[in-house]
C-alpha atoms as a PDB file:
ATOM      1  CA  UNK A   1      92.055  92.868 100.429  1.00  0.00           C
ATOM      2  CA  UNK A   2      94.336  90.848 102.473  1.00  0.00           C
ATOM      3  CA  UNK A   3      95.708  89.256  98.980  1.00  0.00           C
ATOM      4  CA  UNK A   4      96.093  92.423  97.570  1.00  0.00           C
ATOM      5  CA  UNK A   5      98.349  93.610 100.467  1.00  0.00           C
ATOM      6  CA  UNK A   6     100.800  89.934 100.462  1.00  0.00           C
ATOM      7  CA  UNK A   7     100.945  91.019  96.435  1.00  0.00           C
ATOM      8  CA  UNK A   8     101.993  93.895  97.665  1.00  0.00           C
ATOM      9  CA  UNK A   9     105.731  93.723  96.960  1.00  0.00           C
ATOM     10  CA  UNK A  10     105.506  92.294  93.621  1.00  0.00           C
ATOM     11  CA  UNK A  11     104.213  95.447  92.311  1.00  0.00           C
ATOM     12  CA  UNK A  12     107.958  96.765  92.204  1.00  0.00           C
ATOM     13  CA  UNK A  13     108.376  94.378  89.956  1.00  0.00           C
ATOM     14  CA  UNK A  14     106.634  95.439  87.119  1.00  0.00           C
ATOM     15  CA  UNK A  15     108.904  97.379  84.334  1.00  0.00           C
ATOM     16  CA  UNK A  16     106.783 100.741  82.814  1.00  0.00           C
ATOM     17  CA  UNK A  17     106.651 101.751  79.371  1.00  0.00           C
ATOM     18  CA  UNK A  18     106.346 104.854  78.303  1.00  0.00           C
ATOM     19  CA  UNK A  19     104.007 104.820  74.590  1.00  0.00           C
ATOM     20  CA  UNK A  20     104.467 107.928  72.310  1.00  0.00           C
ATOM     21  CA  UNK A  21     107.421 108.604  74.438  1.00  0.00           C
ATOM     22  CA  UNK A  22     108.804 110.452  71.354  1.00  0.00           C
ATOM     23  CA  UNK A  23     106.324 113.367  72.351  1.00  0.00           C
ATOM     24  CA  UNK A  24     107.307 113.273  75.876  1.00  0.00           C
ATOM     25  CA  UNK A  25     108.706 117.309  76.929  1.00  0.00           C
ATOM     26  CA  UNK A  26     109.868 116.312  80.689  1.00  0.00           C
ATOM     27  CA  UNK A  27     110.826 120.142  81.476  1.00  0.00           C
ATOM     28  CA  UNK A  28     111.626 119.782  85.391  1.00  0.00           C
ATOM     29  CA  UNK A  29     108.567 121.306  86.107  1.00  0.00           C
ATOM     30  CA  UNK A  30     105.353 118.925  86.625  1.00  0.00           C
ATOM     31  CA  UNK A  31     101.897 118.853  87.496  1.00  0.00           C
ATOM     32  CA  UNK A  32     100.074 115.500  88.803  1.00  0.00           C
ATOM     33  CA  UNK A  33      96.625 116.069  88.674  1.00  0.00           C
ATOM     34  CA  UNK A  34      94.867 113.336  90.580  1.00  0.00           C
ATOM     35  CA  UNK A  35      91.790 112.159  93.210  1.00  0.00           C
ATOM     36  CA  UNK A  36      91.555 110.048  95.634  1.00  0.00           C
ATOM     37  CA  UNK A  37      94.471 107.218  95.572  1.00  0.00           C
ATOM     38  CA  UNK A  38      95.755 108.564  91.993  1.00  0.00           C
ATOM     39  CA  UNK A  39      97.281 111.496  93.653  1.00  0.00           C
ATOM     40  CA  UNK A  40      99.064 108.980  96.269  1.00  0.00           C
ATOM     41  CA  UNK A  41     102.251 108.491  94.371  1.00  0.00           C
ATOM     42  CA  UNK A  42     103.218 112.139  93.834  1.00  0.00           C
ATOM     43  CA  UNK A  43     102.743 112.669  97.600  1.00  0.00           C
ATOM     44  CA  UNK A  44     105.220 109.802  98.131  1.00  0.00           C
ATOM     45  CA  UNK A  45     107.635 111.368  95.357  1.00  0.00           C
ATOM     46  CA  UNK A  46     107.834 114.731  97.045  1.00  0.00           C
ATOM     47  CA  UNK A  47     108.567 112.787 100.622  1.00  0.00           C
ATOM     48  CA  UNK A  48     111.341 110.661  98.930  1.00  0.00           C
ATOM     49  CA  UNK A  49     112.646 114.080  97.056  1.00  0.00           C
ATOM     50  CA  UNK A  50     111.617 117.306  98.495  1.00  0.00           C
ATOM     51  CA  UNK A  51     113.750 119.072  95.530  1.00  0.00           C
ATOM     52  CA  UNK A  52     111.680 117.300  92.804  1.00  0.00           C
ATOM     53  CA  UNK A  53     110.003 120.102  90.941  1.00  0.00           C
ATOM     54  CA  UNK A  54     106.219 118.425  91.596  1.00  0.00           C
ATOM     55  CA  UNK A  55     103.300 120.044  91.877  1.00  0.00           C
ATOM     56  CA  UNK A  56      99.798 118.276  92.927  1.00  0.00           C
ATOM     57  CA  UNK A  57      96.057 119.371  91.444  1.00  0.00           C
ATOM     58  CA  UNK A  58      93.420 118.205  93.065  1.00  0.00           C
ATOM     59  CA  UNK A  59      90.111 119.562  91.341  1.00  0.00           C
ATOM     60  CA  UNK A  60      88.336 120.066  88.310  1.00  0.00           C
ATOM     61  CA  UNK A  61      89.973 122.150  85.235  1.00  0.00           C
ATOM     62  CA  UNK A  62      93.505 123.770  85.682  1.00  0.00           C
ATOM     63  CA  UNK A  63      95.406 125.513  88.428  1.00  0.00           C
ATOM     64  CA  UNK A  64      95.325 129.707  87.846  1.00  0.00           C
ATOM     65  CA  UNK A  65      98.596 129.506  86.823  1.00  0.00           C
ATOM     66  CA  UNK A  66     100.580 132.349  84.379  1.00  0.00           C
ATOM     67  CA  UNK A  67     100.004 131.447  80.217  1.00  0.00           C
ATOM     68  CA  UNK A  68     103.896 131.034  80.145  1.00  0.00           C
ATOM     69  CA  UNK A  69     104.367 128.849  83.761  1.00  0.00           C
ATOM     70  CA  UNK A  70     101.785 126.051  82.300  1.00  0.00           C
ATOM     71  CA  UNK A  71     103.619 126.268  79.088  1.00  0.00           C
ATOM     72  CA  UNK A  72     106.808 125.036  80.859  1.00  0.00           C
ATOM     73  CA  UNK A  73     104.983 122.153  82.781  1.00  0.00           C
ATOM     74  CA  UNK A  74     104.274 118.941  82.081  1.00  0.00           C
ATOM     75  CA  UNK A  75     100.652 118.142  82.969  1.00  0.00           C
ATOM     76  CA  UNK A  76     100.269 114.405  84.210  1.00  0.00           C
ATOM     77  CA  UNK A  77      96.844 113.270  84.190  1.00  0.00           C
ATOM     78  CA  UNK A  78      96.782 110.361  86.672  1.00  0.00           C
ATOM     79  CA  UNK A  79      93.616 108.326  86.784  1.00  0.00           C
ATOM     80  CA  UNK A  80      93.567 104.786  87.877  1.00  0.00           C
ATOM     81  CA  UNK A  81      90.814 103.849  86.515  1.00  0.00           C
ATOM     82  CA  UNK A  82      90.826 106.756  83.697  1.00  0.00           C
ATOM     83  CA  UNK A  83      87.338 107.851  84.186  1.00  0.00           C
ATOM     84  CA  UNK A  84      87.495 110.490  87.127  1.00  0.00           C
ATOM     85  CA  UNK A  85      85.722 113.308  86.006  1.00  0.00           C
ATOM     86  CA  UNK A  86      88.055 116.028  87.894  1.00  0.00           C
ATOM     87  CA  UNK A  87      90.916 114.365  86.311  1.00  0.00           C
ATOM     88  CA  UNK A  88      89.565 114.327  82.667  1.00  0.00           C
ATOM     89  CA  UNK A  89      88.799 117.913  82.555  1.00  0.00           C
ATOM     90  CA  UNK A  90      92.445 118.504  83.507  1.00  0.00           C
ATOM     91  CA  UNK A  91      93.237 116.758  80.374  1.00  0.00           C
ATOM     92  CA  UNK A  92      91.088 118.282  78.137  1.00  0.00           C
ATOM     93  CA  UNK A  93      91.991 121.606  79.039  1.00  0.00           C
ATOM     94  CA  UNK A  94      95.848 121.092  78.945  1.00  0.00           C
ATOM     95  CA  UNK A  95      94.870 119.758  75.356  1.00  0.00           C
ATOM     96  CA  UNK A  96      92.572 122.380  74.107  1.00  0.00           C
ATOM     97  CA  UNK A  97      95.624 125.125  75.378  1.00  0.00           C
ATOM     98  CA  UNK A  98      98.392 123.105  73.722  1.00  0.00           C
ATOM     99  CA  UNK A  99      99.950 122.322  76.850  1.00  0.00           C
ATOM    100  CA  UNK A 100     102.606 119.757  77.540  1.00  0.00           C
ATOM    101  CA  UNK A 101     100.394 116.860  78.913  1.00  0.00           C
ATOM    102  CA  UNK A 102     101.114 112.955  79.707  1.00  0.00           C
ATOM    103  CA  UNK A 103      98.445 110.253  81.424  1.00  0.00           C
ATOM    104  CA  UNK A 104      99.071 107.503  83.821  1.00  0.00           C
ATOM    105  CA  UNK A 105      95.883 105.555  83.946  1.00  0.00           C
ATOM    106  CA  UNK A 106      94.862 101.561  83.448  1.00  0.00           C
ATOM    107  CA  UNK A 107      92.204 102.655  80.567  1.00  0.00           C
ATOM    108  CA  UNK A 108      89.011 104.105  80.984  1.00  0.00           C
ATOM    109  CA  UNK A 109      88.454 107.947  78.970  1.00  0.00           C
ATOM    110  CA  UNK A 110      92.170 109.252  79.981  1.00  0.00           C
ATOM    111  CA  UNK A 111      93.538 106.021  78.791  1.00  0.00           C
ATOM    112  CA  UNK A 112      91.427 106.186  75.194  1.00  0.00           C
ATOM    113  CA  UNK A 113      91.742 110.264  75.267  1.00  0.00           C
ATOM    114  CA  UNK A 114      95.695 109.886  75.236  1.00  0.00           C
ATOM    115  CA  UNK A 115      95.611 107.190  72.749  1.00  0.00           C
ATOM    116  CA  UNK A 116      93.512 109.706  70.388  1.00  0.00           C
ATOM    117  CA  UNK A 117      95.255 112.766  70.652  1.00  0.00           C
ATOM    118  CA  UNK A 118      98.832 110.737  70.789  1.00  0.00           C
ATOM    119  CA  UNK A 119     100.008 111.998  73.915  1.00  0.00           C
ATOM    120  CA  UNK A 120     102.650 110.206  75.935  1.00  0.00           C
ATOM    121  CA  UNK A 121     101.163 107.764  78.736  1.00  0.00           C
ATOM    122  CA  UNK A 122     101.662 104.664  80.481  1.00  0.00           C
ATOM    123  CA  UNK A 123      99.354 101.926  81.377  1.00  0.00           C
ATOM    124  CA  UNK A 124      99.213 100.731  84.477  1.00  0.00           C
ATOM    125  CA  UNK A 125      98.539  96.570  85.193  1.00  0.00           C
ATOM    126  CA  UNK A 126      94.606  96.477  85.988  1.00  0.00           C
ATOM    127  CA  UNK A 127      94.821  93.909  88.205  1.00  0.00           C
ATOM    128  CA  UNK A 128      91.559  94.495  90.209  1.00  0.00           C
ATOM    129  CA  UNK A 129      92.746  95.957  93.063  1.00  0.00           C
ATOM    130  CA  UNK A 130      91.613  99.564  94.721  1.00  0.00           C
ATOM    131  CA  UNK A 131      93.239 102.545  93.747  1.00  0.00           C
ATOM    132  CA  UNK A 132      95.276 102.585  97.296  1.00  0.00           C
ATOM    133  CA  UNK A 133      96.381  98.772  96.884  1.00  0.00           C
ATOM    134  CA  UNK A 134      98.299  99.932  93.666  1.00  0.00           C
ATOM    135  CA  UNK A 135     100.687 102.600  95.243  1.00  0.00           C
ATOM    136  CA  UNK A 136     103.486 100.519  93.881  1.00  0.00           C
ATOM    137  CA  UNK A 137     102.398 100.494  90.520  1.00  0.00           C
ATOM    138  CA  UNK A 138     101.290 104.488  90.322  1.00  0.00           C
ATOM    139  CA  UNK A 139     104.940 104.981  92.217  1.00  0.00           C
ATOM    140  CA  UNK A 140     107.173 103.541  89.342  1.00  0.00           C
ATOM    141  CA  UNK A 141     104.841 105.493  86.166  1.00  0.00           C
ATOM    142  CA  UNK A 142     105.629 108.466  87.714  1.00  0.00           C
ATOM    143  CA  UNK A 143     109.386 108.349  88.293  1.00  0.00           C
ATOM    144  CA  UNK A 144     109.197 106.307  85.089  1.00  0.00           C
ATOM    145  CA  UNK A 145     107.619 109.150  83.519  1.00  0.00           C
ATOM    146  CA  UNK A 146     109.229 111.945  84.873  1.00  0.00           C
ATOM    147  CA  UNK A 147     112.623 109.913  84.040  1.00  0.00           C
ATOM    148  CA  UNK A 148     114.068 109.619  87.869  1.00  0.00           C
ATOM    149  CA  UNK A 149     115.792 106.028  86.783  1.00  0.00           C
ATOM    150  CA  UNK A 150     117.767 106.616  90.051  1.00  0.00           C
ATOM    151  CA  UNK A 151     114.383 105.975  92.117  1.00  0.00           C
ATOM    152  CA  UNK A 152     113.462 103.451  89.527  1.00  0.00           C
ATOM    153  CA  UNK A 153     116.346 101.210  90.720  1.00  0.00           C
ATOM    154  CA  UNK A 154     115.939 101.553  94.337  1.00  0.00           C
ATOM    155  CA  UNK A 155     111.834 101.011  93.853  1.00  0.00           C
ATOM    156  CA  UNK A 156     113.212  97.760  91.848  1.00  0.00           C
ATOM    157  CA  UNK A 157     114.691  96.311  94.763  1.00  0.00           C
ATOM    158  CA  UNK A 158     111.951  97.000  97.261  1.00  0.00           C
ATOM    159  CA  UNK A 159     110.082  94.060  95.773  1.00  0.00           C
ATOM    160  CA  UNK A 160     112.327  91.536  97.594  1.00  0.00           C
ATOM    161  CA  UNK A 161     112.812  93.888 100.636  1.00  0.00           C
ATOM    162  CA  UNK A 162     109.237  93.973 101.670  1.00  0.00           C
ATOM    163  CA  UNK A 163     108.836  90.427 101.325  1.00  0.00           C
ATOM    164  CA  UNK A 164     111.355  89.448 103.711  1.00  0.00           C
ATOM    165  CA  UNK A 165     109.518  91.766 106.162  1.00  0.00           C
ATOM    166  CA  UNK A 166     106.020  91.010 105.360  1.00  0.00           C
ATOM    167  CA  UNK A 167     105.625  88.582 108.593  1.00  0.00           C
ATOM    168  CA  UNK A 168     106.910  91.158 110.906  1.00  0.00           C
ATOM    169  CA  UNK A 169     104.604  94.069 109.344  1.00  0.00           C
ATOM    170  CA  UNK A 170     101.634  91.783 109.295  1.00  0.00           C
ATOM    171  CA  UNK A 171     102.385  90.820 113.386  1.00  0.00           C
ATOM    172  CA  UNK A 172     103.209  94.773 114.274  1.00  0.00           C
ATOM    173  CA  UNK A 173     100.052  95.601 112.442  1.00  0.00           C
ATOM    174  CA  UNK A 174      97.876  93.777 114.260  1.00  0.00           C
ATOM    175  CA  UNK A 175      99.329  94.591 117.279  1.00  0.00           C
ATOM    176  CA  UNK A 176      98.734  98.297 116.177  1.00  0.00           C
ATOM    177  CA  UNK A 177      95.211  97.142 115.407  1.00  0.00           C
ATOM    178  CA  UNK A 178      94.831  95.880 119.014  1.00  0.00           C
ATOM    179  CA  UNK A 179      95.595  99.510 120.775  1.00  0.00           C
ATOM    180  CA  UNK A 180      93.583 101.206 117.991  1.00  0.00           C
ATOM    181  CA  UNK A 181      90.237  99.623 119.375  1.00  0.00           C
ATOM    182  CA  UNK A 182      87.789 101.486 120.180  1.00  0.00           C
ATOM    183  CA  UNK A 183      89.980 104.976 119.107  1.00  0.00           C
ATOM    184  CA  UNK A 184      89.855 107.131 116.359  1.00  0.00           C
ATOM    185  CA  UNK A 185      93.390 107.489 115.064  1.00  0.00           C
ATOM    186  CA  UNK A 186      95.735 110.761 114.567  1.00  0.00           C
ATOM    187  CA  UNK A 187      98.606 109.874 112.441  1.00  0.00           C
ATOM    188  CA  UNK A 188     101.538 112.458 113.096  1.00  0.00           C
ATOM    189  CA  UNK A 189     104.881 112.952 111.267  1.00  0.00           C
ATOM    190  CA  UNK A 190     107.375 115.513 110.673  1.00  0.00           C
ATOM    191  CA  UNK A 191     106.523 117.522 107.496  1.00  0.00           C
ATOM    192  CA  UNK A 192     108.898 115.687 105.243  1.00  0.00           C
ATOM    193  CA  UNK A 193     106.824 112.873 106.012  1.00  0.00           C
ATOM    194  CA  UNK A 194     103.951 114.550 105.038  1.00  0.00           C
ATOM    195  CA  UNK A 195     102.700 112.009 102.635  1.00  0.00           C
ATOM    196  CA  UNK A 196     103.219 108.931 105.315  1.00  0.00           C
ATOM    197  CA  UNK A 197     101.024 110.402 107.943  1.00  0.00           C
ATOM    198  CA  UNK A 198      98.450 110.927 105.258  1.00  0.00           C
ATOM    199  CA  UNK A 199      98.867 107.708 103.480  1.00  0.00           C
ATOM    200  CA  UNK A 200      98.103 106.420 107.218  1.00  0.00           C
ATOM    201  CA  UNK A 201      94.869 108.415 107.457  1.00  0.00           C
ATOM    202  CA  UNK A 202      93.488 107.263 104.052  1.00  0.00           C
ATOM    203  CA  UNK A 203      94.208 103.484 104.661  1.00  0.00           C
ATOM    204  CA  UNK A 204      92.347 103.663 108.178  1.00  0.00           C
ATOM    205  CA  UNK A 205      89.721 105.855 106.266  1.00  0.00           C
ATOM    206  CA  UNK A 206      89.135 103.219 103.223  1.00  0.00           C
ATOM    207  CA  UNK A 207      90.206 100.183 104.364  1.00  0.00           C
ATOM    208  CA  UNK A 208      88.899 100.351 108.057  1.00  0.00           C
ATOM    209  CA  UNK A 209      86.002 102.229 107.348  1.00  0.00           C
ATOM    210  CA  UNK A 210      86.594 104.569 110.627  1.00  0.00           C
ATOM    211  CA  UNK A 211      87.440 108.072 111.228  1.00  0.00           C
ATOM    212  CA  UNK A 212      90.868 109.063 110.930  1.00  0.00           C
ATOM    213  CA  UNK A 213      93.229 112.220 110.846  1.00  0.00           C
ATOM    214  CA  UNK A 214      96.566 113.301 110.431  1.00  0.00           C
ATOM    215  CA  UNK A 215      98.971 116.490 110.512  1.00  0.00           C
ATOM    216  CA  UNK A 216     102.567 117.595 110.824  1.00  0.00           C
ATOM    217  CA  UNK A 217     105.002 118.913 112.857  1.00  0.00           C
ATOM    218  CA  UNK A 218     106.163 121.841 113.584  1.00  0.00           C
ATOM    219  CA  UNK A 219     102.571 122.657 112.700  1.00  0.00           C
ATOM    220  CA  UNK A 220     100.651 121.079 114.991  1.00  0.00           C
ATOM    221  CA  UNK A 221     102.508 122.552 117.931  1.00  0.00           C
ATOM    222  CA  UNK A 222     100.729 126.102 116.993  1.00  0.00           C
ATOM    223  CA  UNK A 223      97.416 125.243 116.962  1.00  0.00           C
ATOM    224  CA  UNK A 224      95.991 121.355 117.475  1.00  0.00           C
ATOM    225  CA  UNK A 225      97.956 120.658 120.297  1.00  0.00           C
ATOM    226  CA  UNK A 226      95.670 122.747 121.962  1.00  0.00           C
ATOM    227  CA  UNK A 227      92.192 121.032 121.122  1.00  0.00           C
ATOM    228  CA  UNK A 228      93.952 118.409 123.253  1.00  0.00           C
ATOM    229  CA  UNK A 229      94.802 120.190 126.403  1.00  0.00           C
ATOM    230  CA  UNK A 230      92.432 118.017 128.563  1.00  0.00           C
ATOM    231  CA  UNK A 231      90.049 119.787 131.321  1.00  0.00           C
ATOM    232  CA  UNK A 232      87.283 117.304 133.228  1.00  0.00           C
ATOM    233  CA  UNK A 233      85.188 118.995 130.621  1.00  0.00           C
ATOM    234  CA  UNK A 234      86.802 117.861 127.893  1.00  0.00           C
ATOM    235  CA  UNK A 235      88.081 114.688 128.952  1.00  0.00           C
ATOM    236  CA  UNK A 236      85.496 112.489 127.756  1.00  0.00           C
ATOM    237  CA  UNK A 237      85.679 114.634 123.908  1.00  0.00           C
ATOM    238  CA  UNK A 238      89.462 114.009 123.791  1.00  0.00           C
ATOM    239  CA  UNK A 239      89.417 110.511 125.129  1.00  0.00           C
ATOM    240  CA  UNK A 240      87.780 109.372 121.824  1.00  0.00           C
ATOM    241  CA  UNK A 241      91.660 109.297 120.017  1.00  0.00           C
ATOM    242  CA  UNK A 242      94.831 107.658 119.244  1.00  0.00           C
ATOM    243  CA  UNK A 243      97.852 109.152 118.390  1.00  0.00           C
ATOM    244  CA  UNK A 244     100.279 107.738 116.464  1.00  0.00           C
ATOM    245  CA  UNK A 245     103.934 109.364 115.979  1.00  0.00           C
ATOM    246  CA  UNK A 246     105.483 107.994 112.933  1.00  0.00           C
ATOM    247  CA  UNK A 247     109.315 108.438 114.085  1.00  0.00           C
ATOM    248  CA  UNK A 248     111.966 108.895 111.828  1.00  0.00           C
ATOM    249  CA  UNK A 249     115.645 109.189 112.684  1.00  0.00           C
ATOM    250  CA  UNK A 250     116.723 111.438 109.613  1.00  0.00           C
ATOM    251  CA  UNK A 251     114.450 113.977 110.636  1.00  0.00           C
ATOM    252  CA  UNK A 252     115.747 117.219 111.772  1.00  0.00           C
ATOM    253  CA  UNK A 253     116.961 117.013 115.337  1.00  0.00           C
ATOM    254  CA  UNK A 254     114.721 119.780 116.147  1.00  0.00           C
ATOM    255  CA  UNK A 255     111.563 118.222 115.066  1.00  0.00           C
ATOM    256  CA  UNK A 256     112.227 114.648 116.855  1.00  0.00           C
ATOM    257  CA  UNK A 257     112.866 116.648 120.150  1.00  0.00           C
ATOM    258  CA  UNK A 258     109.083 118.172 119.421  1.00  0.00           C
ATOM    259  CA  UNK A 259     107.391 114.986 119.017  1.00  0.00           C
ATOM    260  CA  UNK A 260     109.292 113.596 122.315  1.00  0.00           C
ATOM    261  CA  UNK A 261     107.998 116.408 123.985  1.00  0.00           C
ATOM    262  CA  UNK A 262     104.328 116.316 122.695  1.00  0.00           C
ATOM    263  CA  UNK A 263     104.012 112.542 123.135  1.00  0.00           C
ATOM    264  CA  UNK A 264     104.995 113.363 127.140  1.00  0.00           C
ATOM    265  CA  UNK A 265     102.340 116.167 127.140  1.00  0.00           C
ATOM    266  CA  UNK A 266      99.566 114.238 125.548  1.00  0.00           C
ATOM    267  CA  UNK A 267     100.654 110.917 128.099  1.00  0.00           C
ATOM    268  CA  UNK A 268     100.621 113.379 131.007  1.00  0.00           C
ATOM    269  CA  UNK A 269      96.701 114.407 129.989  1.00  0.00           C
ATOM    270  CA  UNK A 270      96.396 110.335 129.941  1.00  0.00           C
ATOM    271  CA  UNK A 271      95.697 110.404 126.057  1.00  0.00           C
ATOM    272  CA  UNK A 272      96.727 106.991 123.983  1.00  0.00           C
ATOM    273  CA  UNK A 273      99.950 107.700 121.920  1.00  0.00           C
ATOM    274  CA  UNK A 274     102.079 104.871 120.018  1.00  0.00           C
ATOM    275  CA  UNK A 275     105.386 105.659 118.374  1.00  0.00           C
ATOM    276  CA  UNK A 276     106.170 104.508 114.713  1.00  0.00           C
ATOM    277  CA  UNK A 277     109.456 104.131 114.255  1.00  0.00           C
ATOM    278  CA  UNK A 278     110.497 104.130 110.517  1.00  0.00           C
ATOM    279  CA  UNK A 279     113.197 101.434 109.119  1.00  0.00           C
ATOM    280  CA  UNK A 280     114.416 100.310 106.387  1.00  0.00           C
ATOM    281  CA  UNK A 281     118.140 100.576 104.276  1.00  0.00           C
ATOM    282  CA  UNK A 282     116.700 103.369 102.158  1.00  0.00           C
ATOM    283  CA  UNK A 283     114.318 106.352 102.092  1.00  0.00           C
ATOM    284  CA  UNK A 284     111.858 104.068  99.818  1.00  0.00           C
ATOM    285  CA  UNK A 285     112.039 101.161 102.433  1.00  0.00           C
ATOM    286  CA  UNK A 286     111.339 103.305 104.901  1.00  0.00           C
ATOM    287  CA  UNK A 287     108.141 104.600 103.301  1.00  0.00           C
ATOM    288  CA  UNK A 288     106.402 101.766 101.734  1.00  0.00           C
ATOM    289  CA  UNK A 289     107.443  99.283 104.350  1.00  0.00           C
ATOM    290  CA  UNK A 290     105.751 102.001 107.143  1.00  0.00           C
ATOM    291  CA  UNK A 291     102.429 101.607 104.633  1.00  0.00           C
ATOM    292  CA  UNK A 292     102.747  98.048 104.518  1.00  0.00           C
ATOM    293  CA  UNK A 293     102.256  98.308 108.303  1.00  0.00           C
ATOM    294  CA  UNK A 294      99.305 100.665 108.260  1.00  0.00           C
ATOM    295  CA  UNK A 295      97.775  98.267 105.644  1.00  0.00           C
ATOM    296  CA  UNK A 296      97.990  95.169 107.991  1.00  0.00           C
ATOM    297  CA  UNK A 297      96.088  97.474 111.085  1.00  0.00           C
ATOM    298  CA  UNK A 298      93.776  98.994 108.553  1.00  0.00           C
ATOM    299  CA  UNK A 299      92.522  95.702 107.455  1.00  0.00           C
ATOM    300  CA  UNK A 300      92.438  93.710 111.146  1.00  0.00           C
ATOM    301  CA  UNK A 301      90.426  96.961 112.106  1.00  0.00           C
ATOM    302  CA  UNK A 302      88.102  96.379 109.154  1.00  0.00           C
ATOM    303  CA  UNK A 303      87.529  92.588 110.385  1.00  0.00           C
ATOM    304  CA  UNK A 304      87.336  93.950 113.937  1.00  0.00           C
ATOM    305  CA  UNK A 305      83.857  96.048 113.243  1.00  0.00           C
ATOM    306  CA  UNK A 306      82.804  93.800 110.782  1.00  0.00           C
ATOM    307  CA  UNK A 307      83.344  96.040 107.868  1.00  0.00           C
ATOM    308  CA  UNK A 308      84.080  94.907 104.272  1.00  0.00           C
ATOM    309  CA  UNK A 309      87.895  95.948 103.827  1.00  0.00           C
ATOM    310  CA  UNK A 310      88.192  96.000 100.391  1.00  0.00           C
ATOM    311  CA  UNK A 311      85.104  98.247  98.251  1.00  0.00           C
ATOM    312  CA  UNK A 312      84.261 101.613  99.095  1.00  0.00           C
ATOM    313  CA  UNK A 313      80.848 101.277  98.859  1.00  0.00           C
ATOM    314  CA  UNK A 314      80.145 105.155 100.193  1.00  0.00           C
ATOM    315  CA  UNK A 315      82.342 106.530  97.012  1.00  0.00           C
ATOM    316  CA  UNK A 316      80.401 104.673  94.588  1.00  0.00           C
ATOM    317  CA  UNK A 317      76.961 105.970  96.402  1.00  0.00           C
ATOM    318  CA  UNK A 318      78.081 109.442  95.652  1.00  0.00           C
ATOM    319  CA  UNK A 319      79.307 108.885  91.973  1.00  0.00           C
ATOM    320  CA  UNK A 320      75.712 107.531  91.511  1.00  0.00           C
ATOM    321  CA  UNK A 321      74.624 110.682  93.056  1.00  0.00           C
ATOM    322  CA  UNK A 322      76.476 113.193  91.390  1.00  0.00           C
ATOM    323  CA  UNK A 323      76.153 111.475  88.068  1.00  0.00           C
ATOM    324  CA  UNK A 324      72.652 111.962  88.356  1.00  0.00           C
ATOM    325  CA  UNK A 325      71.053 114.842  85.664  1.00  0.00           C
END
């Protein structure tokens, strides 16, 4: 795991290619249907561009969409390693419809599926690493494929970015890692960061092995907040987390003056909060540098209760399981 997150930045390295591409139909409208870390990237795309015309599927089959809407999408199956069930039967019903469909995959049944029925897809590097290490990868076949060469450049030169940083994530990491002890953490960020707060919560989920959570603001201000409001009886309940405000100076004014306010309310009930401030030259920087960070605490988390950082050894029980006839 801890290679897999140094490799990190050499991910935005790698150059896509699109086969079949003649029998691409990019309409503006798309649908990324995806589990698990192969939905990751098009929750990053619609942080980085609100306006993109993205839609995400997470389940078996087909949204209940109108004949004429699915018509006019493009269907993306995105698999990492090509054989997740949910995603396959996506696939196979676009096909059996005659909908517009595409894959995004490193082989496995959506890889050899596309190949048969000659649909467009691109093949991501298998380079052994979990479905979460490979954001970078997933991140460039979908702007790749949904032909946003403007992100492709800037995603190009994040490759040298993060690697100038990767000292100063590691340290602020483990520093992170340090406060986290003993916590569960609560990952907050304005809605347009949607996808960063959540990316958060999975890492600290997978990689650390311990309970985790996230949400958004202005959200969270009409309900959550609330659970959190700390009485002697409570005290001992709401003691048990750590909130962490991922900050972010190009959100909306009104939005940063919430989280000031809730991180002085949650202080005043004596509750752990840490603020995340997000930097970088760009929007991408920004995002994927923050993730680098959560990596780094994720994994010194996973060392600190002697968890294996890496597999996910409770997922692959539960294939097993359902697999079962």
């Amino acid at each position: 795991m801890e290679q897999a997150i140094r490799n990190f930045p050499k991910q935005f390295q790698w150059e896509p290619v699109i086969e079949n591409e003649g029998n691409l139909a990019r309409t503006g409208m798309y649908l990324l249907c995806g589990m698990g870390g192969s939905h990751l990237q098009g929750d990053i795309l619609q942080s980085v561009d609100p306006s993109v015309g993205l839609t995400l599927w997470q389940d078996y089959g087909l949204p209940s969409w109108s004949e004429r809407k699915l018509k006019e999408t493009l269907i993306i199956a995105s698999s990492y390693s090509g054989n997740t069930e949910e995603t396959i039967s996506a696939f196979e019903e676009a096909i059996q419809k005659g909908y517009p469909v595409a894959a995004i995959s490193t082989g496995g049944e959506v890889l050899s599926r596309a190949k048969h029925y000659g649909v467009p897809y691109i093949q991501i590097p298998d380079t052994r690493i979990q479905p979460r290490s490979a954001l970078g990868f997933a991140f460039k076949a979908l702007i790749k494929m949904v032909g946003r060469e403007d992100l492709a450049r800037q995603a190009a030169e994040l490759a040298q970015r993060l690697q100038a940083r990767m000292r100063e994530l590691e340290e602020q990491g483990k520093t992170l890692a340090e406060k986290l002890k003993g916590y569960i953490p609560v990952v907050y960020a304005s809605n347009r960061n949607h996808s960063v707060a959540y990316n958060w919560k999975i890492k600290f989920s997978e990689t650390g092995k311990i309970p985790a959570f996230s949400n958004v603001f202005p959200e969270l201000n009409h309900n959550e907040m609330n659970g959190f409001d700390v009485s002697d009886s409570t005290r001992e309940l709401c003691g048990k987390f750590h909130f962490i405000l991922l900050k972010d100076a190009d959100d909306q004014p009104k939005i940063q003056k919430r989280m000031e306010i809730v991180e002085r309310l949650y202080r005043e009930r004596k509750l752990p909060v840490t603020s995340v401030q997000l930097q970088g030259s760009s929007v991408l920087e920004k995002v994927f540098s923050s993730l680098l960070l959560a990596d780094w605490a994720a994994y010194d988390i996973a060392l600190h209760y002697k968890r294996e950082p890496e597999q996910v050894a409770m997922v692959e029980e539960f294939k097993k399981l359902i697999a079962e006839k």
